[in-house]
C-alpha atoms as a PDB file:
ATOM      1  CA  UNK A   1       4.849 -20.605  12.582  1.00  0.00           C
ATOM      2  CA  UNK A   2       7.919 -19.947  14.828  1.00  0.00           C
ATOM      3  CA  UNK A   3       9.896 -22.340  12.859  1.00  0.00           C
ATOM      4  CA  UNK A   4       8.688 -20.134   9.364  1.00  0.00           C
ATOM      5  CA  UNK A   5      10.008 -17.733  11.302  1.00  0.00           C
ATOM      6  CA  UNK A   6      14.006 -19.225  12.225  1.00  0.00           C
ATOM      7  CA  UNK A   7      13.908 -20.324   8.351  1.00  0.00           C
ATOM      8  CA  UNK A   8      13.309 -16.653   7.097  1.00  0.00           C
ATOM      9  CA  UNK A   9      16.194 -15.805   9.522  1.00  0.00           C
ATOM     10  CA  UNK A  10      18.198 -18.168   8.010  1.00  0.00           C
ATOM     11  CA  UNK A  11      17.116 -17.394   4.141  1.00  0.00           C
ATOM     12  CA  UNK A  12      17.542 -13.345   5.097  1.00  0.00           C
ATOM     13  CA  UNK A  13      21.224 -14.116   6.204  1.00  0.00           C
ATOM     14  CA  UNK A  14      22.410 -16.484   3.150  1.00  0.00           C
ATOM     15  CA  UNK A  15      20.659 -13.654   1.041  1.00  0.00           C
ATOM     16  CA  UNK A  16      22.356 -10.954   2.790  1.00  0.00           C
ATOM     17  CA  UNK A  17      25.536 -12.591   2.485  1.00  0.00           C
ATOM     18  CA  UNK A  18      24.727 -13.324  -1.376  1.00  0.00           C
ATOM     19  CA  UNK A  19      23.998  -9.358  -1.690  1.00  0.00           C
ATOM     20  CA  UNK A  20      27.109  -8.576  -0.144  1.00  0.00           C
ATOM     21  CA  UNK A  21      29.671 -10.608  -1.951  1.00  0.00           C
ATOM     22  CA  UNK A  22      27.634  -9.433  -5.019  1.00  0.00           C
ATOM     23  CA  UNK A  23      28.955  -5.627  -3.868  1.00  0.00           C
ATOM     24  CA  UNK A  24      25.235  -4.237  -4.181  1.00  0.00           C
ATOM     25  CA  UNK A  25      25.206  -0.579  -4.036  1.00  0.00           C
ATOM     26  CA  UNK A  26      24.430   1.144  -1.211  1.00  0.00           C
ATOM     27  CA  UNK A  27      21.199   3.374  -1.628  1.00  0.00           C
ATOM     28  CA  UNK A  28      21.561   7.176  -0.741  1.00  0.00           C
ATOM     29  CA  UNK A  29      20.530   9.337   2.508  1.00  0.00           C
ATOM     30  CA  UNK A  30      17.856  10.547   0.254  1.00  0.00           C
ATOM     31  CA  UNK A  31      17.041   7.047  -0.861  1.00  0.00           C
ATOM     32  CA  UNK A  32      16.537   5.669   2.510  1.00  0.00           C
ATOM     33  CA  UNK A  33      14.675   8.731   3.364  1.00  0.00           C
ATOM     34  CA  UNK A  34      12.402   8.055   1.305  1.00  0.00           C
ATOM     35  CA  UNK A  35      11.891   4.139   1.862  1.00  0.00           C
ATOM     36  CA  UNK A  36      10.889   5.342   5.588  1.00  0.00           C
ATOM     37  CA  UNK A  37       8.198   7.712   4.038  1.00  0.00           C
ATOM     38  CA  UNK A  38       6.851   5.874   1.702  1.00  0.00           C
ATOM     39  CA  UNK A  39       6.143   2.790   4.601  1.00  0.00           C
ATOM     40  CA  UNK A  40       4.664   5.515   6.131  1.00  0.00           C
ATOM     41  CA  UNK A  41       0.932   5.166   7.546  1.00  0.00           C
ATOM     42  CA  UNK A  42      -2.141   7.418   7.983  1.00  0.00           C
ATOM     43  CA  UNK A  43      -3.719   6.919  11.650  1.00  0.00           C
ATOM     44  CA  UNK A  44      -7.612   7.469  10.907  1.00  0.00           C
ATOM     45  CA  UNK A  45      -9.191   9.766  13.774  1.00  0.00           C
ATOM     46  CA  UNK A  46     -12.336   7.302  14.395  1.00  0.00           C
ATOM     47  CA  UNK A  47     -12.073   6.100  17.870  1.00  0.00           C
ATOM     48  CA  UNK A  48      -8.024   6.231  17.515  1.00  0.00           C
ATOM     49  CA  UNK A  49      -7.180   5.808  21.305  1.00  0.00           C
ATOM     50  CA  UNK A  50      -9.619   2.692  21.743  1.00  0.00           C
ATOM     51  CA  UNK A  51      -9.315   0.971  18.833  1.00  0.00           C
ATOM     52  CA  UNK A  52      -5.915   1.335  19.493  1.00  0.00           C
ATOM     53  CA  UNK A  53      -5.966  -0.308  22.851  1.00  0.00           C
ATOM     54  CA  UNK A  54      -8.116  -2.648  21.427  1.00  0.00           C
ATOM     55  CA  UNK A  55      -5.240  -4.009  19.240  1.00  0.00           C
ATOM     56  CA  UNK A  56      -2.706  -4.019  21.791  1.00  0.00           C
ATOM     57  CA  UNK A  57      -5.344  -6.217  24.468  1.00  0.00           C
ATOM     58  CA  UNK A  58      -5.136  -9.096  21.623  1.00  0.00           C
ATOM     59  CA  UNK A  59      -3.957 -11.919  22.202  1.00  0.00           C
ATOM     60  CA  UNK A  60      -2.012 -13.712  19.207  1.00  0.00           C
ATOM     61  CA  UNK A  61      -3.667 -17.417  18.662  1.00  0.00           C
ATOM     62  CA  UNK A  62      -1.371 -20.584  18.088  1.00  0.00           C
ATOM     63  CA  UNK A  63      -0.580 -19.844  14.091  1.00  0.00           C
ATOM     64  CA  UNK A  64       0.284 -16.182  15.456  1.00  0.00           C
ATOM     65  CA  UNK A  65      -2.745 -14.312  13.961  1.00  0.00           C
ATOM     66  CA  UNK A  66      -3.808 -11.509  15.613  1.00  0.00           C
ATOM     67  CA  UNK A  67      -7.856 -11.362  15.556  1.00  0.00           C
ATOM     68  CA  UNK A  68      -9.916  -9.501  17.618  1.00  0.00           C
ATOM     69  CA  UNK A  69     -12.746 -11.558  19.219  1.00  0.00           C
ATOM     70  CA  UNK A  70     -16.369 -11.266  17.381  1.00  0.00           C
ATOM     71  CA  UNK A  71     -18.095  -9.680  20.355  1.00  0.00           C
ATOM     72  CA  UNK A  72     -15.678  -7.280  20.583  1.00  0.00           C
ATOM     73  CA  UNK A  73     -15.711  -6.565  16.633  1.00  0.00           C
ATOM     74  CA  UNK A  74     -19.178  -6.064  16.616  1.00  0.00           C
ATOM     75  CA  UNK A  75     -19.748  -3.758  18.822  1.00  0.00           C
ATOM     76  CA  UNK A  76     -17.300  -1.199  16.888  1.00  0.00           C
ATOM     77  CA  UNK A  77     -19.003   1.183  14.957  1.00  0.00           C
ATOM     78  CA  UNK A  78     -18.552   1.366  10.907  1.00  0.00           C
ATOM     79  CA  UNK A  79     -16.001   4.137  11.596  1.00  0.00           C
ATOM     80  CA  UNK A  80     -14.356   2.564  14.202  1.00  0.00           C
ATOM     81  CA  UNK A  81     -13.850  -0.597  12.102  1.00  0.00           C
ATOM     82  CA  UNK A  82     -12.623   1.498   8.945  1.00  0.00           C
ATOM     83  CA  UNK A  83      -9.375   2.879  11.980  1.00  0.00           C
ATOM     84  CA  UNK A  84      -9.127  -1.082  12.971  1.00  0.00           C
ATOM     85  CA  UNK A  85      -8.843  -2.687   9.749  1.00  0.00           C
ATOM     86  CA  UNK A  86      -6.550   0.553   8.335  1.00  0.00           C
ATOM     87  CA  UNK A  87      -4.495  -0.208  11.174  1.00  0.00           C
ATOM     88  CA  UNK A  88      -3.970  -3.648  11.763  1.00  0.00           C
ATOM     89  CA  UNK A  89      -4.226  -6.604  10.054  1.00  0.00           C
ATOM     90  CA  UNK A  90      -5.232  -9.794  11.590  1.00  0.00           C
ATOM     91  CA  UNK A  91      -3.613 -12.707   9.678  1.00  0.00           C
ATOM     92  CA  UNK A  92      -0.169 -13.579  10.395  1.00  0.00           C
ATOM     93  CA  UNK A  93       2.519 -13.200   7.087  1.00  0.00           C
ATOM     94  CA  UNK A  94       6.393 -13.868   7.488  1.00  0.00           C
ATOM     95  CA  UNK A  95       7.688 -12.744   4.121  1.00  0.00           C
ATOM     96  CA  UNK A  96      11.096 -14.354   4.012  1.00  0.00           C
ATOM     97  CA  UNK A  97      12.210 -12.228   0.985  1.00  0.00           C
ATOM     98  CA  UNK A  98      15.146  -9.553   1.484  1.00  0.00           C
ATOM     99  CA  UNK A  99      14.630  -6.581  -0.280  1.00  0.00           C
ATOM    100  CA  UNK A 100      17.980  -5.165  -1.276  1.00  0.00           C
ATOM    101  CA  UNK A 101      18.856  -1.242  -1.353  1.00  0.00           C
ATOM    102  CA  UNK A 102      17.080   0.052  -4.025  1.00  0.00           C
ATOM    103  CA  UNK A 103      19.537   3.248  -5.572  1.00  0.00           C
ATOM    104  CA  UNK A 104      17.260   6.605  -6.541  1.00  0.00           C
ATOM    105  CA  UNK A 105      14.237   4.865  -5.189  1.00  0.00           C
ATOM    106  CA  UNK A 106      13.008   8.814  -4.976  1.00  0.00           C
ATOM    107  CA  UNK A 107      13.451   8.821  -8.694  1.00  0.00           C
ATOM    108  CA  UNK A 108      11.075   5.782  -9.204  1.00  0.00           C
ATOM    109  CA  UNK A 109       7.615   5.381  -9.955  1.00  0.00           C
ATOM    110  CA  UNK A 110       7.352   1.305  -9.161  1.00  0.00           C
ATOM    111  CA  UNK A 111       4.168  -0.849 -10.519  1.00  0.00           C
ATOM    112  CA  UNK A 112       4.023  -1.847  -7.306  1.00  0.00           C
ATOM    113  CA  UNK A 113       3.754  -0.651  -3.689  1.00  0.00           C
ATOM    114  CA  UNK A 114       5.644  -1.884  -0.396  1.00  0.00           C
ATOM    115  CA  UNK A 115       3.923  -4.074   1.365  1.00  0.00           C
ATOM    116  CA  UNK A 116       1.681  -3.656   3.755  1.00  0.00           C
ATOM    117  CA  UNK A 117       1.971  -3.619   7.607  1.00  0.00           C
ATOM    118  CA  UNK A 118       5.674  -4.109   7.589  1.00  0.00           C
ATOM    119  CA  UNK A 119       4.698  -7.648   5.371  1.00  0.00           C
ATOM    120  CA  UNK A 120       4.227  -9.201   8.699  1.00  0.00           C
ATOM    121  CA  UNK A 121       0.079  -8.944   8.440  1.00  0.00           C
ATOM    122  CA  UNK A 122      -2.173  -9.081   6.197  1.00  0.00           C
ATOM    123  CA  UNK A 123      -6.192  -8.546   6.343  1.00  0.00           C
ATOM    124  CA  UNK A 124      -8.271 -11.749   6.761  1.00  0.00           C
ATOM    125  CA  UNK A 125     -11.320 -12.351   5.221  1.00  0.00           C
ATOM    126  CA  UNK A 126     -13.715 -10.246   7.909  1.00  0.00           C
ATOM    127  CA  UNK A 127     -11.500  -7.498   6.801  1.00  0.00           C
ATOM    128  CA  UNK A 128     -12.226  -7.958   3.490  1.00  0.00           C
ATOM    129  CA  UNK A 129     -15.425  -8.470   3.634  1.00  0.00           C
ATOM    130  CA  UNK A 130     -15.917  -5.174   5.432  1.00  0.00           C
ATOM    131  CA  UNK A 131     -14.704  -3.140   2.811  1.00  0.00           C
ATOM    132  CA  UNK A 132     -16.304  -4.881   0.069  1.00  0.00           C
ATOM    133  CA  UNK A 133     -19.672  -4.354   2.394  1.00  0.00           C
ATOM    134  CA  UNK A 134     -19.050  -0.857   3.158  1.00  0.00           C
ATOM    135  CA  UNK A 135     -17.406   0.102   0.053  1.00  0.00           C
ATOM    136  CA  UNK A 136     -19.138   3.409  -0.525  1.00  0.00           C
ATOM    137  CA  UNK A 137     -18.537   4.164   3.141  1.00  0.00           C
ATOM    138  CA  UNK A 138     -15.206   3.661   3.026  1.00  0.00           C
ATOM    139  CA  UNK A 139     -14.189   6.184   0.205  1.00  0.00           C
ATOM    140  CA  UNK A 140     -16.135   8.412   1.826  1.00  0.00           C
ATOM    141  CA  UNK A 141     -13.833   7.802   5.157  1.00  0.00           C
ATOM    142  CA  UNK A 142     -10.642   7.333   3.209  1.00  0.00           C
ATOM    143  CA  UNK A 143     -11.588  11.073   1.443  1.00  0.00           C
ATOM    144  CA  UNK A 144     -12.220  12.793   4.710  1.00  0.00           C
ATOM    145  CA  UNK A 145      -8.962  11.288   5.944  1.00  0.00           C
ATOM    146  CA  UNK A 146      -6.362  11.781   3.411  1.00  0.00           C
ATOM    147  CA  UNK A 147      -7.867  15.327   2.812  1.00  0.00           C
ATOM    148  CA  UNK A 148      -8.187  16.076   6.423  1.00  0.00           C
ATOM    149  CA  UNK A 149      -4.519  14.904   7.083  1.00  0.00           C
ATOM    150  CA  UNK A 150      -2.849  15.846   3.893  1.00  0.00           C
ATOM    151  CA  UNK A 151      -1.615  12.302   3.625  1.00  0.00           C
ATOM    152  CA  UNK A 152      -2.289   9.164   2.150  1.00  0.00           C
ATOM    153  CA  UNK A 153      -0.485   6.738   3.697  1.00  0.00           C
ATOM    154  CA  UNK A 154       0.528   3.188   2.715  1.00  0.00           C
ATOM    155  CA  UNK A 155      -2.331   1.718   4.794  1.00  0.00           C
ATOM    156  CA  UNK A 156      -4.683   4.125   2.767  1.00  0.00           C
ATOM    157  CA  UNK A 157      -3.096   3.825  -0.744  1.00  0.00           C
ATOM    158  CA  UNK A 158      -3.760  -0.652  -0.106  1.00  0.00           C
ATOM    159  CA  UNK A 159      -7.256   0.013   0.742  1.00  0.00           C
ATOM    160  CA  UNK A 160      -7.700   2.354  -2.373  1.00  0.00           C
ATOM    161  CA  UNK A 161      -6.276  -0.293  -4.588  1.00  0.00           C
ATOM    162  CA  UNK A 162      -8.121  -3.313  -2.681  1.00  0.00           C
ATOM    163  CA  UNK A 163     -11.389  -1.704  -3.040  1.00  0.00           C
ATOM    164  CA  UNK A 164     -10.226  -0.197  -6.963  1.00  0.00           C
ATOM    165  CA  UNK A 165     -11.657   3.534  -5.268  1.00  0.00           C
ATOM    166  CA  UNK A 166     -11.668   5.194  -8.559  1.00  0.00           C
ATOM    167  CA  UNK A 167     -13.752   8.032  -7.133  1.00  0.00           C
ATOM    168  CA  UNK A 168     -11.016   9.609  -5.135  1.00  0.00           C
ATOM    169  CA  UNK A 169      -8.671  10.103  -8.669  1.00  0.00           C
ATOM    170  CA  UNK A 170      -9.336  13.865  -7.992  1.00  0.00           C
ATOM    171  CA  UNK A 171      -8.154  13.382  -4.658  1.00  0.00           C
ATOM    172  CA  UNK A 172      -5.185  11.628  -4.513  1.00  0.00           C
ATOM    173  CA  UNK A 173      -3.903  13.605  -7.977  1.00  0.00           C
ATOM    174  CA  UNK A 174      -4.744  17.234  -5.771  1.00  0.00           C
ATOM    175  CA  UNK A 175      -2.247  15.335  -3.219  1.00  0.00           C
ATOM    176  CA  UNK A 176       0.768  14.641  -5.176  1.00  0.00           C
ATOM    177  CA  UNK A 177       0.747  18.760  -6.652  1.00  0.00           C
ATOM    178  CA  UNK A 178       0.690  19.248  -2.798  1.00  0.00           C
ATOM    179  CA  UNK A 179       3.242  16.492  -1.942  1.00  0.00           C
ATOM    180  CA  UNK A 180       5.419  16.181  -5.312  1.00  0.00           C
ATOM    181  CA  UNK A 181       7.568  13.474  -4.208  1.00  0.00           C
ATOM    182  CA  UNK A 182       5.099  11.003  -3.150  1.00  0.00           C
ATOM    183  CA  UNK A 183       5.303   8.689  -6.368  1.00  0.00           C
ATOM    184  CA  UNK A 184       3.120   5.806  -4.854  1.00  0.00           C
ATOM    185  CA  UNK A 185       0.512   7.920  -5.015  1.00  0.00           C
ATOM    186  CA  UNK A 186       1.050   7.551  -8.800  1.00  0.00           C
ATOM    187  CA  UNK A 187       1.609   3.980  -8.272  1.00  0.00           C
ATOM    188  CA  UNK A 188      -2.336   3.905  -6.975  1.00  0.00           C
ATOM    189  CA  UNK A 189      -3.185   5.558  -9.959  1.00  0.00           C
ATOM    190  CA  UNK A 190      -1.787   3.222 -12.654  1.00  0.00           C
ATOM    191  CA  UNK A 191      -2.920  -0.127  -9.995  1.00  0.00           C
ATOM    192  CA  UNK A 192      -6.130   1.337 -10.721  1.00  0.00           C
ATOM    193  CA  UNK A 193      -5.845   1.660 -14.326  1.00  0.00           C
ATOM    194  CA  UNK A 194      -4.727  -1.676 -14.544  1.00  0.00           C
ATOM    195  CA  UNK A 195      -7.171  -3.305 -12.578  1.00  0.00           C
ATOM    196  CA  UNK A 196     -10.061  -1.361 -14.631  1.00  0.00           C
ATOM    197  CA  UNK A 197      -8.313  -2.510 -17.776  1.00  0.00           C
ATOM    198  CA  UNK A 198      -8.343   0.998 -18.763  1.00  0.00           C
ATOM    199  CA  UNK A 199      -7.646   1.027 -22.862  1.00  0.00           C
ATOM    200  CA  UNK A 200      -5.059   3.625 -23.458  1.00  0.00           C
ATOM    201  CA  UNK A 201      -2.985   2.342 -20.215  1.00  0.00           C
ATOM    202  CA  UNK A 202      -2.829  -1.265 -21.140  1.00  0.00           C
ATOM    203  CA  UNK A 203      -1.784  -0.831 -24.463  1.00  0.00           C
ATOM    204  CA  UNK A 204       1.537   1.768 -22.892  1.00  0.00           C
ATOM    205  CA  UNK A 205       4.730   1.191 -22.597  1.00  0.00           C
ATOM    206  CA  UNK A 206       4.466   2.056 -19.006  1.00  0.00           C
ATOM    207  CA  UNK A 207       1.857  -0.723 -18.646  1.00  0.00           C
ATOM    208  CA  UNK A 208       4.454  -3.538 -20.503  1.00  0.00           C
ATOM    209  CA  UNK A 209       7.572  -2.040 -18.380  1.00  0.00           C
ATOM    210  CA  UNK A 210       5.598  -2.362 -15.045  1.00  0.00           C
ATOM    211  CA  UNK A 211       2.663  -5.355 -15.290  1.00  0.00           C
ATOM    212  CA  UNK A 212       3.723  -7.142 -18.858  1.00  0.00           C
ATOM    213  CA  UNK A 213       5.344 -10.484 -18.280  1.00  0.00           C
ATOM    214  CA  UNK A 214       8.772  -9.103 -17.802  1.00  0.00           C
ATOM    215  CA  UNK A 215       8.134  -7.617 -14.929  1.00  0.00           C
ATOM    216  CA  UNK A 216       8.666  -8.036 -11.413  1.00  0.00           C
ATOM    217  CA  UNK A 217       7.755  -7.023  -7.815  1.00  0.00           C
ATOM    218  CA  UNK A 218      10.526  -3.982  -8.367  1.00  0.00           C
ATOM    219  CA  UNK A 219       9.885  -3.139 -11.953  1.00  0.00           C
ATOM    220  CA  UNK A 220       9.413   0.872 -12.276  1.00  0.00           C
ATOM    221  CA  UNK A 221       9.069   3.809 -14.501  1.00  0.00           C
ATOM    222  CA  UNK A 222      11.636   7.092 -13.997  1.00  0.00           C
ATOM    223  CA  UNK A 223       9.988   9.758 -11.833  1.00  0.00           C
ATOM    224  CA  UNK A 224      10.588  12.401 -14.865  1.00  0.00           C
ATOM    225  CA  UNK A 225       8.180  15.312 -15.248  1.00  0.00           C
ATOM    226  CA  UNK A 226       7.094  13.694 -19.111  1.00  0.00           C
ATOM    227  CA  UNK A 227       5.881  10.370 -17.205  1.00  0.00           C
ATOM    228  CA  UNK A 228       4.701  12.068 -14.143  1.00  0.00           C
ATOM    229  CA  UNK A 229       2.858  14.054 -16.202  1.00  0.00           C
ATOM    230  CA  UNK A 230       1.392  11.558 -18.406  1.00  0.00           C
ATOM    231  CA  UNK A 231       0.455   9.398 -15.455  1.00  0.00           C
ATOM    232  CA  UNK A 232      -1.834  12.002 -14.188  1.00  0.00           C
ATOM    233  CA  UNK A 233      -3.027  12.841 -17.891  1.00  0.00           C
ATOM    234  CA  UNK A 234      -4.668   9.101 -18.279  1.00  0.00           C
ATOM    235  CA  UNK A 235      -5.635   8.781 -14.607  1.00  0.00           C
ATOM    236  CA  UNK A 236      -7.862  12.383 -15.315  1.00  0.00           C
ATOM    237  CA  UNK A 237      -9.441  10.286 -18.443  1.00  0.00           C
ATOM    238  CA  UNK A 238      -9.903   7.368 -16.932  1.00  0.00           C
ATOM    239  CA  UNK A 239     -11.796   8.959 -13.778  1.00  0.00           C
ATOM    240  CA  UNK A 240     -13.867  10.479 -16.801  1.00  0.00           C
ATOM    241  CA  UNK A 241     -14.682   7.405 -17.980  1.00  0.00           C
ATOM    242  CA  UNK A 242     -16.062   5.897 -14.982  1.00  0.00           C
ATOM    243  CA  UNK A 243     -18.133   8.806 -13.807  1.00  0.00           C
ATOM    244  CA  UNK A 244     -19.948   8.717 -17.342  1.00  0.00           C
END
């Protein structure tokens, strides 16, 4: 796994050097202000300080996954899980791709979010299976959170779209008329659409431009107030729908 690692080093570099002869623009203060908020996370309040210390007493295993031992897993409460697995993920992921500055990212709703824990982790299957299990728990837990903090964080917005949380629509759309320039939470909202196969969304333009087969990991709508607007609009319906 080391040797992924010196070969993403390697790939990062040529790339870099590609971007630079290339003369990429370089993305704004506000741009890069941004990038740091929207990898952002929300820190659950369940058990916090010991599931924290939990994290940092594991020991990485020979393909450099991170797991915390069964005996130890099981004795967590549900709650105390939810703060584990929103926190940490156990599987080991070297992404070896080099994002290059993205100009106006603040002006961009993307189809897609950043990903998750720093793309260096990603949730193994006990994860999974624990909020599959304790699905109903968990919006319940990711409501009282994001509410409760004023925040929905990257960690938050993955587990929304991993578990398709439909129910907190209301939610996340109260959110962004607190927090305006938080367009992944808009990003949730048409993941969500998509993944329901929600009529009016998949036959958009917005829907072509961001999952049709044109499109990419970096593929976005502009943040105007018209598609902001009309994200929102069809989220509202399609939260209708599912609550019929």
């Amino acid at each position: 796994m080391r040797k992924l690692f010196s070969i993403c080093i390697v790939l990062s570099a040529v790339t870099a050097g590609f971007a630079q002869d290339q003369a990429a623009p370089a993305a704004s203060q506000a741009s890069e202000k941004y990038r740091e908020y929207r990898n952002q996370i929300t820190e659950p309040k369940y058990g916090l300080a010991k599931v924290k210390k939990l994290i940092k007493a594991i020991k990485p295993d020979g393909e450099d996954n991170v797991i915390m031992a069964n005996k130890t897993y099981n004795t967590l409460s549900v709650e105390e899980k939810f703060t584990y697995n929103a926190l940490h993920g156990e599987v080991f992921s070297q992404n070896c791709d080099v994002m290059p500055p993205m100009v106006d990212e603040e002006k961009k709703i993307f189809g897609h979010l950043p990903g998750n824990f720093g793309d260096e982790e990603q949730w193994s299957e006990r994860q999974l299976a624990f909020f599959k299990k304790y699905r109903s728990k968990v919006v319940s837990l990711l409501r009282e959170t994001m509410t409760g903090q004023k925040h929905v964080g990257l960690n938050l917005k993955h587990i929304v779209i991993e578990i398709q949380a439909y129910e907190l629509i209301p939610d996340m759309i109260k959110l962004y008329g607190q927090k305006h320039y938080d367009q992944d939470i808009l990003t949730v909202l048409m993941d969500l659409m998509h993944q329901g196969k929600y009529t009016p969304f998949m036959k958009s333009q917005s829907c072509e431009k961001l999952f049709g087969d044109a499109s990419n990991y970096r593929s976005f709508i502009v943040a105007n107030p018209e598609n902001q607007a009309l994200v929102i609009e069809r989220a509202t319906a399609y939260y209708k729908t599912k609550k019929k």
